[in-house]
Protein backbone atom coordinates (compact mmCIF):
# COMPACT_ATOMS: atom_id res chain seq x y z
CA UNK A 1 20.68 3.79 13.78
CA UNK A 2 17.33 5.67 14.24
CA UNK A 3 19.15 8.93 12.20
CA UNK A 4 20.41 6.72 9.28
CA UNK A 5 17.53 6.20 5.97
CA UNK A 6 17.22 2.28 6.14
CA UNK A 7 13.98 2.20 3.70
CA UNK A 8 14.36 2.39 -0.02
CA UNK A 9 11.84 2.11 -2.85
CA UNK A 10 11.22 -1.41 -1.87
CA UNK A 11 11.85 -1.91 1.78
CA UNK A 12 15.13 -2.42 3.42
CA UNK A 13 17.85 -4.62 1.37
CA UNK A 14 21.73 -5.14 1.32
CA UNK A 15 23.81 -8.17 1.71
CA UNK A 16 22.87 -10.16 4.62
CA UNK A 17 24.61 -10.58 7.57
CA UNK A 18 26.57 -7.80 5.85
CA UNK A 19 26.92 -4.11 7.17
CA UNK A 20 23.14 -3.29 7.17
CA UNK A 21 21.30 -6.10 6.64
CA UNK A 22 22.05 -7.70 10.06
CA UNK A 23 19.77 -10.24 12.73
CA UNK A 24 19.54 -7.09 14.93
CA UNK A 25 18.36 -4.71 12.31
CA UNK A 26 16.08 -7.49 11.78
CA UNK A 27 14.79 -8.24 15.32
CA UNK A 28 14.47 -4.11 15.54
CA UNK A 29 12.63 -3.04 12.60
CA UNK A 30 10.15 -5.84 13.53
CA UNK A 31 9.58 -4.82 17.23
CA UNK A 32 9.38 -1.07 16.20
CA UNK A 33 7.16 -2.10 13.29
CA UNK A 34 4.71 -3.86 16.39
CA UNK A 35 5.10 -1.15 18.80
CA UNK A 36 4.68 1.67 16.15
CA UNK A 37 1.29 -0.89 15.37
CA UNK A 38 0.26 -1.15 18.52
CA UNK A 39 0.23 2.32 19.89
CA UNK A 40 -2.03 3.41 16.81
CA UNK A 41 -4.94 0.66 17.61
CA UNK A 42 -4.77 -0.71 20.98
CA UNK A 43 -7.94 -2.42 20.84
CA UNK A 44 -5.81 -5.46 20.15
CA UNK A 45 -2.44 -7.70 19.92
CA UNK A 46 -1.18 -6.55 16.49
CA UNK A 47 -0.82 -9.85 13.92
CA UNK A 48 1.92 -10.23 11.57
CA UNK A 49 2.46 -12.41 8.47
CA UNK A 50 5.72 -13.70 7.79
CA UNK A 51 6.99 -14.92 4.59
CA UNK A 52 10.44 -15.34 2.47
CA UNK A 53 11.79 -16.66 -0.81
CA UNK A 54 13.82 -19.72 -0.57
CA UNK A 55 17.90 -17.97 -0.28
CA UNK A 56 19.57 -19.37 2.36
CA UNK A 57 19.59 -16.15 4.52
CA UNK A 58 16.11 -15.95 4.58
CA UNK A 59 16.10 -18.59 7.35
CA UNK A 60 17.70 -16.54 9.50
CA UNK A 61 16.17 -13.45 9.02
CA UNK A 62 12.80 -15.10 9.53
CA UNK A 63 13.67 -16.63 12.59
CA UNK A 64 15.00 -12.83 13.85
CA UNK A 65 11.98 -11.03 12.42
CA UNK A 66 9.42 -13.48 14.26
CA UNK A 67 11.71 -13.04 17.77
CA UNK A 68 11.33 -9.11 17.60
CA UNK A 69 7.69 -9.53 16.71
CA UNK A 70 7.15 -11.14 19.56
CA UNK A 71 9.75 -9.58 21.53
CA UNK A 72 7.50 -6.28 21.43
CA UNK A 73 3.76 -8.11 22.07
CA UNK A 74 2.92 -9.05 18.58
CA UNK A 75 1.62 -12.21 17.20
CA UNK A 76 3.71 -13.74 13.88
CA UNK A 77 2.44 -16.42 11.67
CA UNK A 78 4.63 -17.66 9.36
CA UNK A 79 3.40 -18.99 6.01
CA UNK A 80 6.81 -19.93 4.86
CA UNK A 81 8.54 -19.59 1.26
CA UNK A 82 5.36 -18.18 -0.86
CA UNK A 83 5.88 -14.85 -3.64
CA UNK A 84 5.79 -11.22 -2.28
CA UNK A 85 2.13 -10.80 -3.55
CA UNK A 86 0.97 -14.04 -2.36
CA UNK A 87 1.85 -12.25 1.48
CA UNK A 88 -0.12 -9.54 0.71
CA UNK A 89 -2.76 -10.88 -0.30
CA UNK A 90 -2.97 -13.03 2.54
CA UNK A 91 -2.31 -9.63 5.31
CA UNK A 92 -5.16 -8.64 3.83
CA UNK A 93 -7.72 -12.05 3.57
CA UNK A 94 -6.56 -12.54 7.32
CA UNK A 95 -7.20 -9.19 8.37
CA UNK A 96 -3.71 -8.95 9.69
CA UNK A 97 -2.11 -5.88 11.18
CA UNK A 98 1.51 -6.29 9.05
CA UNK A 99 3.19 -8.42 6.46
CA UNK A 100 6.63 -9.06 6.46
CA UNK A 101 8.22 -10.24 3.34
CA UNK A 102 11.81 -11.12 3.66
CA UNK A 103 13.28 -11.05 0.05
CA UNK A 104 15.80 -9.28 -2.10
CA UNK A 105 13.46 -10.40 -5.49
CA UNK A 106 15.77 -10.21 -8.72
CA UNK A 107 19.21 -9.78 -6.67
CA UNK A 108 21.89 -12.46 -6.46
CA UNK A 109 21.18 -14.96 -3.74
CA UNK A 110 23.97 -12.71 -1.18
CA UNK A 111 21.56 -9.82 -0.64
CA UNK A 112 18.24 -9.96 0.97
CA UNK A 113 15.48 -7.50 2.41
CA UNK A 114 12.78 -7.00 4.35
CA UNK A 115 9.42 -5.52 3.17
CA UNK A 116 6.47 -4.53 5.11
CA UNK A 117 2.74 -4.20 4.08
CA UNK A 118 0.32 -2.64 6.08
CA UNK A 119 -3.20 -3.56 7.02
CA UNK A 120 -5.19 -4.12 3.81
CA UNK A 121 -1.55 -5.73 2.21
CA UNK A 122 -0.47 -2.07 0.95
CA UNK A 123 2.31 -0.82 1.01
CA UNK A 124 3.56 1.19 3.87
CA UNK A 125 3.53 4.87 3.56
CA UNK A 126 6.53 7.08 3.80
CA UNK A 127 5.54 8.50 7.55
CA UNK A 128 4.58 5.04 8.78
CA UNK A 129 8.50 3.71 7.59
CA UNK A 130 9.77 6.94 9.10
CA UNK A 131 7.97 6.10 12.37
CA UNK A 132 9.07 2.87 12.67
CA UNK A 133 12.98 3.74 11.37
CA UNK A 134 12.25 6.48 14.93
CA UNK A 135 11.46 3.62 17.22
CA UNK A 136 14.07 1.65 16.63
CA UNK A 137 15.15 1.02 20.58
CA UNK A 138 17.35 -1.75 22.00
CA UNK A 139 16.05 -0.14 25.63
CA UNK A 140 12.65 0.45 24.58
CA UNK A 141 10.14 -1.27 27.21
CA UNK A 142 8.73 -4.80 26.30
CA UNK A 143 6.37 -6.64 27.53
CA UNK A 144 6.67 -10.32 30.14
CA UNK A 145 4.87 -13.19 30.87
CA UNK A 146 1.46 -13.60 28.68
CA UNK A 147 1.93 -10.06 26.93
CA UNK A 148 4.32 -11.56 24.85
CA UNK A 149 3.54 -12.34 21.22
CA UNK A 150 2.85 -16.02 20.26
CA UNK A 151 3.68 -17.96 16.96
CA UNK A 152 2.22 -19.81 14.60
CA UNK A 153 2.07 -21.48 11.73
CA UNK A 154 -0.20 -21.16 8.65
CA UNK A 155 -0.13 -24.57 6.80
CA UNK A 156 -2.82 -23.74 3.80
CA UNK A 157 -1.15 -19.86 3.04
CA UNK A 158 0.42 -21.64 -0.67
CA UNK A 159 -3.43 -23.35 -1.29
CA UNK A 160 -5.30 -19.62 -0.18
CA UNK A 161 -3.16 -18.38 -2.23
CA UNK A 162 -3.76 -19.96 -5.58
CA UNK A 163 -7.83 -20.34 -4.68
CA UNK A 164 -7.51 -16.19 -5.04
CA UNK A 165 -5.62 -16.70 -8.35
CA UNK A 166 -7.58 -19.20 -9.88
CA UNK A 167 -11.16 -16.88 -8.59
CA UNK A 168 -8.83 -13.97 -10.58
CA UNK A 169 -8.84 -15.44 -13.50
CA UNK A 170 -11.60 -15.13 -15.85
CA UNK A 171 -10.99 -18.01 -18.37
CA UNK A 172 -9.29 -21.54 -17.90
CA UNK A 173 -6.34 -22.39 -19.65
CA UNK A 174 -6.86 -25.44 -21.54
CA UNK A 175 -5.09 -25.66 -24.33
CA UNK A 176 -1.94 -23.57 -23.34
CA UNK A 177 1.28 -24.74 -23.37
CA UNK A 178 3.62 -22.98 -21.04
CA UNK A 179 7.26 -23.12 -19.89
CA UNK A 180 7.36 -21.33 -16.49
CA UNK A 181 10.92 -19.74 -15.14
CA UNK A 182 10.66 -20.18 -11.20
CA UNK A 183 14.18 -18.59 -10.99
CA UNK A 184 14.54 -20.99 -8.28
CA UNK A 185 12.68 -18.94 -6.08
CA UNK A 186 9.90 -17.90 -4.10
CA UNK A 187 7.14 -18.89 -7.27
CA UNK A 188 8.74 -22.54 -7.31
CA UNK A 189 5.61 -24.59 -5.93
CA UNK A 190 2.92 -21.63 -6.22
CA UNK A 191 3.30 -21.02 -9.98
CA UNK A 192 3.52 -24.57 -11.33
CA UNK A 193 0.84 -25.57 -9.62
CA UNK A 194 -1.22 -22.36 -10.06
CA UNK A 195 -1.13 -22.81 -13.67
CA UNK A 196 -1.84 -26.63 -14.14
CA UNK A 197 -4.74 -26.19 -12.05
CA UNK A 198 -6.24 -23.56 -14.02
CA UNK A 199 -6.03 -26.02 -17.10
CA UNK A 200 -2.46 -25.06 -18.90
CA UNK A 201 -0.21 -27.66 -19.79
CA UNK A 202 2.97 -26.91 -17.74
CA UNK A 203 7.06 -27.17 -17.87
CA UNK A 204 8.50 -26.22 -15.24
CA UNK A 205 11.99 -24.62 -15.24
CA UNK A 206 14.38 -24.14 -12.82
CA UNK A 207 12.15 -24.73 -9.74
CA UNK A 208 14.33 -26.52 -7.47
CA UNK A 209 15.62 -24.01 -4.77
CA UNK A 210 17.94 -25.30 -2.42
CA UNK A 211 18.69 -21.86 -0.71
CA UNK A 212 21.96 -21.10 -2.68
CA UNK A 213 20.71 -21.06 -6.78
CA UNK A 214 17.92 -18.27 -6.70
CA UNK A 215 17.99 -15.90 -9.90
CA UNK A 216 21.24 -17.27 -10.52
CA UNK A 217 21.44 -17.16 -14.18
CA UNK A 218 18.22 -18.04 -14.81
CA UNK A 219 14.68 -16.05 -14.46
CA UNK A 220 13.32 -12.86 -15.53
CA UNK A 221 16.69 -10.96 -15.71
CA UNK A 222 18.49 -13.69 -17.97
CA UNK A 223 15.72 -15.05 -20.57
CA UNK A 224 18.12 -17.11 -22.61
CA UNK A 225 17.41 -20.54 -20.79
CA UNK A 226 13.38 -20.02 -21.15
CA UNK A 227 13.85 -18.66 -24.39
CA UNK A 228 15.64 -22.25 -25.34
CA UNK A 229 13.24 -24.13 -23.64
CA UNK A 230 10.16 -22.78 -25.08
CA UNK A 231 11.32 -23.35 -28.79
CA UNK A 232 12.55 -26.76 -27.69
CA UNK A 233 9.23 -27.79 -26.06
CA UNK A 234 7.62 -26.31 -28.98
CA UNK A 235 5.04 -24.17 -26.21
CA UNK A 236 2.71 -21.32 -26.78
CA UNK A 237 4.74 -19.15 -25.01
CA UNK A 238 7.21 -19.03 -21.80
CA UNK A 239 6.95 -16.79 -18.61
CA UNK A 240 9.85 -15.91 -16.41
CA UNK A 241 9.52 -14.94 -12.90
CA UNK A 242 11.73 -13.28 -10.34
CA UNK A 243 13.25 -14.12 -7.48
CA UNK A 244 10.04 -13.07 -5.51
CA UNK A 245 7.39 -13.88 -8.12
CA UNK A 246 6.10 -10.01 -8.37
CA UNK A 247 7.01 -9.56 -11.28
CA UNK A 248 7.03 -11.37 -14.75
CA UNK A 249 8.43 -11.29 -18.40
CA UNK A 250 7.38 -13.08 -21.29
CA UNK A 251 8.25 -14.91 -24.24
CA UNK A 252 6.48 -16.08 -27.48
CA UNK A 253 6.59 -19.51 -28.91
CA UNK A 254 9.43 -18.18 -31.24
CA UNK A 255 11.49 -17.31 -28.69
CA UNK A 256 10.84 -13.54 -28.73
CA UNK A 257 10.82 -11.47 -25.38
CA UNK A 258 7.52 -9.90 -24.03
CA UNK A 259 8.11 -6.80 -21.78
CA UNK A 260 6.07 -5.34 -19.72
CA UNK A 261 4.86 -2.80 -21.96
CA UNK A 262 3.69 -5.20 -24.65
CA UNK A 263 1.77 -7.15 -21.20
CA UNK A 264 0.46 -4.18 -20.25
CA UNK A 265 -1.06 -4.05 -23.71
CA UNK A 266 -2.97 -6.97 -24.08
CA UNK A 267 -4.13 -7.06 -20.63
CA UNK A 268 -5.85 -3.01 -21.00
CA UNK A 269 -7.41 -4.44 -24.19
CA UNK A 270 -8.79 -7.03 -22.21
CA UNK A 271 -9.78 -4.98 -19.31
CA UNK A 272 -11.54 -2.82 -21.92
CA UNK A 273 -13.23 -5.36 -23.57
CA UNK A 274 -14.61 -6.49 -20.45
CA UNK A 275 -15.63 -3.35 -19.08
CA UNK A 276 -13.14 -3.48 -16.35
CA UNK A 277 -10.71 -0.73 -17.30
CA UNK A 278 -11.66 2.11 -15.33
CA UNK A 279 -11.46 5.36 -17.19
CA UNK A 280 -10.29 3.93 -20.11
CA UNK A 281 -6.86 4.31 -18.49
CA UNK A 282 -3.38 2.72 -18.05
CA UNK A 283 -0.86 3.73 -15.29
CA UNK A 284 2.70 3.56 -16.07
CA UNK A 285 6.01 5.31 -15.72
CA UNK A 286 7.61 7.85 -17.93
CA UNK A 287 10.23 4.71 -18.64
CA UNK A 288 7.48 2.80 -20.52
CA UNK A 289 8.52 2.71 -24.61
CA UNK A 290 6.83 5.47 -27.13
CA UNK A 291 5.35 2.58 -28.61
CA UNK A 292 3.25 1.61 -25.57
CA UNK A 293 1.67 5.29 -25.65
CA UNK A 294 1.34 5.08 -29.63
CA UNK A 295 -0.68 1.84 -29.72
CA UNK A 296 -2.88 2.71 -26.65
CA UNK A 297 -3.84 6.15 -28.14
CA UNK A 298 -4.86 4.22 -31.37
CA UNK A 299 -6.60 2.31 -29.67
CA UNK A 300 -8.73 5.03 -27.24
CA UNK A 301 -7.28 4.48 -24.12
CA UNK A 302 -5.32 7.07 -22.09
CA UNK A 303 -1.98 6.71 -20.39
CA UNK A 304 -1.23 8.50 -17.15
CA UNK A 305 2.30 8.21 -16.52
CA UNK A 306 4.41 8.98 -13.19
CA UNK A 307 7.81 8.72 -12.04
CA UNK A 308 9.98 5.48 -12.09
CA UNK A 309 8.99 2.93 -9.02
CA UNK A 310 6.37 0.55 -8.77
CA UNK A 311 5.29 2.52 -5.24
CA UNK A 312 4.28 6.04 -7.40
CA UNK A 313 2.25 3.81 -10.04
CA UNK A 314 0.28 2.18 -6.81
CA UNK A 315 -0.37 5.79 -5.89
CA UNK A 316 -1.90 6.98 -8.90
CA UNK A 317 -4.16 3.51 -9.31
CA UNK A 318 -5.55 4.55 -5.89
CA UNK A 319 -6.01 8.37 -6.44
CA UNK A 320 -7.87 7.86 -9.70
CA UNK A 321 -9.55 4.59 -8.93
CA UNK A 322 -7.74 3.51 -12.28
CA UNK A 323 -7.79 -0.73 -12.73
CA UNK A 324 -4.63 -0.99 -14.47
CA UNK A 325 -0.74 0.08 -14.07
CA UNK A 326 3.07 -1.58 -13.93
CA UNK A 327 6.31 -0.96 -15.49
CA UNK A 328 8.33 -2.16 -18.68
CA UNK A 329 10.21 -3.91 -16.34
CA UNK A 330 6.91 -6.59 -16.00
CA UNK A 331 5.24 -5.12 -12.53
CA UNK A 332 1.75 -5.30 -13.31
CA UNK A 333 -1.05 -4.14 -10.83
CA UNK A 334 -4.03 -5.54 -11.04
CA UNK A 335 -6.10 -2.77 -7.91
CA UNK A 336 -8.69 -5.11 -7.92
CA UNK A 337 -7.31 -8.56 -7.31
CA UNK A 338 -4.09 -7.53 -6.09
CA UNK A 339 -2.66 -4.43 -3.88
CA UNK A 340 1.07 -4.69 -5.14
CA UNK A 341 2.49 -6.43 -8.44
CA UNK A 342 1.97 -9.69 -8.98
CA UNK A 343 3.86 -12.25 -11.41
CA UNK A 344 1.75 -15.05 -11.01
CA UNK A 345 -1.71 -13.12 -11.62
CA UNK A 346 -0.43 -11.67 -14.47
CA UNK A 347 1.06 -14.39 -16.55
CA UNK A 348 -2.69 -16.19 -15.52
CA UNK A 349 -4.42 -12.94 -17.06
CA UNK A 350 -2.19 -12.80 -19.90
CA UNK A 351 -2.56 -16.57 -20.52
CA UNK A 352 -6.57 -16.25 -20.12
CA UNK A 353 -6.59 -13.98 -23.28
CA UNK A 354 -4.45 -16.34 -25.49
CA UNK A 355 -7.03 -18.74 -24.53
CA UNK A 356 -10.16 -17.08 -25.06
CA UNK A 357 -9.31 -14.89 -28.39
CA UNK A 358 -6.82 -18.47 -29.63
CA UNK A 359 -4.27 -16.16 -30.68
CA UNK A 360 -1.41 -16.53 -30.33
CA UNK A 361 1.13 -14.36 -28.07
CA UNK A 362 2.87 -12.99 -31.09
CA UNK A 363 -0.50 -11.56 -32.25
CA UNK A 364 -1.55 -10.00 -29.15
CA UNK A 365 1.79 -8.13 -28.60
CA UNK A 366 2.14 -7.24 -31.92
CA UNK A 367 -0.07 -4.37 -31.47
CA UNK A 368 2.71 -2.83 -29.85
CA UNK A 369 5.84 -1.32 -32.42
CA UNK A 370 8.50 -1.21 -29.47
CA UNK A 371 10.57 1.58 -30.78
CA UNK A 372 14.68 1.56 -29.93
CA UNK A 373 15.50 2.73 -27.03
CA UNK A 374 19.00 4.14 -26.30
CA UNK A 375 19.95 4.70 -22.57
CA UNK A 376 22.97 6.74 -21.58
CA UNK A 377 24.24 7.09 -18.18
CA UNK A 378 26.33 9.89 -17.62
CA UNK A 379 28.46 11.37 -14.27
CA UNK A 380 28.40 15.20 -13.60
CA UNK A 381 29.54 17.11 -10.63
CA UNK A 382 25.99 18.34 -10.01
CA UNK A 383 22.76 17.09 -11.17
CA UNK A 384 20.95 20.51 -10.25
CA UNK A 385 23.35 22.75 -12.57
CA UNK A 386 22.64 20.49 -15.40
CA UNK A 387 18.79 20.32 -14.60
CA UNK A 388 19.18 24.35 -14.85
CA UNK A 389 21.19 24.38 -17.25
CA UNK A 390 19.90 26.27 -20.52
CA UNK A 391 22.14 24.55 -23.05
CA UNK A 392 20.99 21.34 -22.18
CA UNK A 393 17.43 22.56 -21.96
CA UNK A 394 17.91 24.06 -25.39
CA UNK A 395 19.40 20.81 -26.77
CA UNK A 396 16.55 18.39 -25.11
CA UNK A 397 14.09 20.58 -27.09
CA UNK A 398 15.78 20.39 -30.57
CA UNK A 399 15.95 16.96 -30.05
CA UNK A 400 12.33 16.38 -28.96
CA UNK A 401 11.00 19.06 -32.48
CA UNK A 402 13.74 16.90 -34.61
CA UNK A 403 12.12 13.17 -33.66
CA UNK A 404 8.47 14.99 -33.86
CA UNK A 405 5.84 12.73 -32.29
CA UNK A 406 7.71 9.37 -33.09
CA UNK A 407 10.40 10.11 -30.56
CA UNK A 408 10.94 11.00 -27.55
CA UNK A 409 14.01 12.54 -24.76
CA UNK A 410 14.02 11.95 -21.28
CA UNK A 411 16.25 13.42 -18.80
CA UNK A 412 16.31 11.40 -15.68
CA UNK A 413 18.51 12.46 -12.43
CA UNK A 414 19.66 9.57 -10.58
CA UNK A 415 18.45 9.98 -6.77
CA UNK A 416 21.53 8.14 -5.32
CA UNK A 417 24.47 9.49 -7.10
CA UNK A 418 25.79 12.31 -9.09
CA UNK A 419 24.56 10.96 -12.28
CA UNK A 420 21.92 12.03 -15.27
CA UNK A 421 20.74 9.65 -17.44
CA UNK A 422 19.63 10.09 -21.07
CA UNK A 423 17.10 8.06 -22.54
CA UNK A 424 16.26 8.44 -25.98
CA UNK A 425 13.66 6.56 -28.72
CA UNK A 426 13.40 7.16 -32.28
CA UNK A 427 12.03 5.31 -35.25
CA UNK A 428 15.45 4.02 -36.02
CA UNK A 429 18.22 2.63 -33.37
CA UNK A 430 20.82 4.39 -35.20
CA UNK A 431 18.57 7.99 -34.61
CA UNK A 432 18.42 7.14 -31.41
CA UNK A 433 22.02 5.96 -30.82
CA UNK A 434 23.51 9.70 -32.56
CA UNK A 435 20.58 11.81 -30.60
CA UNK A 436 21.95 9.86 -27.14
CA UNK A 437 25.14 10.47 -27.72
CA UNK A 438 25.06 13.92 -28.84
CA UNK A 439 22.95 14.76 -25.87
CA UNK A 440 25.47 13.03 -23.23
CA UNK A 441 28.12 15.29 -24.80
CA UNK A 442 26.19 18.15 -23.97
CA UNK A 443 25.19 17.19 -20.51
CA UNK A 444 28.88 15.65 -19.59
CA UNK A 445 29.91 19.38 -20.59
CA UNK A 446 27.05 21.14 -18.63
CA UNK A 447 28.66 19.85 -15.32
């Protein structure tokens, strides 16, 4: 088990009680996790925070993650069904050693995973995953009698947690009229509540997890429902969360989507206006629309890019100090109120500015022109003869000189299969649909 990659971009995830994602794997990573913990600061009992979203699985997976905690000297504390940021956050108020996150965030309610934070709530580096994958040892030595870890509750981690979002917010929300997406999920109590509190008038959809209805068909990856609700409700806007609340999408009060690009938007401005945005700079990856890049570079403010994953955007935010980053895909990082994405903040930030410029969401995304974006996947026999190849080369940069600067190519290997994809944006979707297409031809043929 030790030899076999368990760790992904985002933790370890699969169906539960499937192939991978068993009660042992669970009970090991944990215990190797604490022993990997302990033998780098001995000065104390290594403390771990444990929380999950509401699926079903998740109770059992709890109860085997606190067992191996304990099972290898460490203390767990489980603050029970809270959003992936709100256990961050908390690893790092409490001071703890490790947080444990037990979610599979926008999957169907089958899968699940298990995330780790280090000290601080960031995530865990690639060495310290690789470490921990090493040590996993049914016959590694564990400790008896009072070395063994102890568990406990945490009965106020939901109220800590939206004290820290309300302190991270710099302008109440009276006069807002929201419809929030819970997804059935982990953001079911926090975010309703969250947002009341900080004066918005509130509708809460689809926040009534029973174990078995998380994401399904509703929440950030299927806006229809929210996008009904909000023009039936007649609100400002609506915000949809996933499964684990790390992430959000929006709506306007027409009934338009949001993405993250257009959030990412409004939310620099703000920063900028403030004097918060470090650098003048936004972090995002190369996936992020042309029209993001456009409007910021109107507007002054750089954008450093990197590759696709919410993980390489943390890195850059904490190499260059920078105070803003996320993906299309509604990840925003916030460095300093938050050490990983963070639905909840950001719908509160992106609410605050509604409320303090009274404009409404339509206007403050409208200063991004989201141009059409054409995605091709495409299988070859080998994604390194097509990355050499000098035909396809050739072709990307005809393409790029034909769409000039109000287009652009990207050539994307997949890093799981034998796959390349093509994304394309032009000015027009039918530019971008014939430039797609005619460079998936030559790529298919590159093979």
């Amino acid at each position: 088990m030790a030899q076999r990659r368990l760790f992904g971009t985002d933790g370890v995830r699969g169906l539960a009680n499937g192939e991978l994602l068993t009660p042992e794997l669970a009970v090991g990573l944990s215990a190797s996790a604490a022993r990997v913990l302990a033998e780098r600061d001995r000065s104390h009992r290594p403390v771990a925070l444990v929380g999950r979203d509401p699926r079903a699985s998740g109770e059992m997976l709890e109860a085997a993650v606190v067992a191996g905690l304990a099972s290898a000297g460490a203390d767990a504390v489980r603050v029970g069904v809270l959003p992936t940021p709100a256990v961050a956050f908390l690893v790092g108020e409490l001071g703890a050693d490790l947080g444990v996150m037990i979610s599979a965030s926008h999957n169907a309610m089958p899968d699940n995973g298990i995330k780790l934070f280090a000290a601080g709530g960031h995530k865990l580096p690639d060495a310290l995953e690789g470490a921990i994958e090493a040590g996993l040892d049914p016959a590694a030595e564990r400790p008896t009698g009072a070395a063994i870890g102890r568990v406990r509750d945490l009965p106020d981690a939901g109220e800590r947690y939206i004290r820290h979002l309300l302190a991270a917010t710099p302008a109440g929300l009276a006069g807002v009229r929201v419809v929030v997406d819970c997804a059935h999920g982990a953001a079911s109590t926090a975010a309703p509540q969250a947002y009341r509190r900080a004066g918005a008038e509130v509708i809460a959809l689809h926040a009534e997890p029973d174990g078995l209805n998380i994401n399904e068909g509703v929440g950030s990856t299927h806006l229809g429902p929210l996008q009904k609700a909000v023009r039936e409700y007649d609100a400002d806007l609506g915000i949809a969360h996933d499964g684990d609340a790390d992430r959000c999408l929006a709506v306007d009060a027409d009934g338009r989507e949001v993405d993250g690009d257009q959030i990412m938007a409004v939310l620099a401005l703000a920063l900028r206006e403030s004097g918060e945005l470090a650098a003048d700079t936004l972090v995002t990856t190369v996936m992020s629309n042309l029209g993001l890049h456009l409007a910021m570079r109107e507007a002054g403010i750089d954008v450093r890019t990197t590759a696709v994953g919410d993980r390489y955007v943390l890195e850059e935010l904490r190499a260059g100090g920078f105070t803003l980053g996320g993906e299309q895909s509604g990840h925003v990082v916030l460095p300093r109120y938050a050490t990983t994405g963070d639905g909840l903040l950001t719908a509160m930030r992106l609410m605050a500015r509604m409320a303090t410029t009274r404009s409404s969401l339509a206007e403050l995304a409208g200063v991004v022109t989201t141009l059409p974006q054409v995605l091709r996947n495409v299988q070859v026999l080998d994604k390194a003869a097509v990355a050499d190849s000098v035909v396809v080369r050739e072709a990307v940069e005809a393409a790029e000189q034909e769409l000039g600067e109000k287009g652009r190519v990207l050539l994307r290997p997949s890093g799981t299969e034998q796959l390349v994809r093509v994304m394309v944006e032009a000015p027009t979707a039918e530019q971008a649909e014939a430039t797609a297409e005619r460079l998936a031809d030559i790529v298919a043929a590159a093979r």
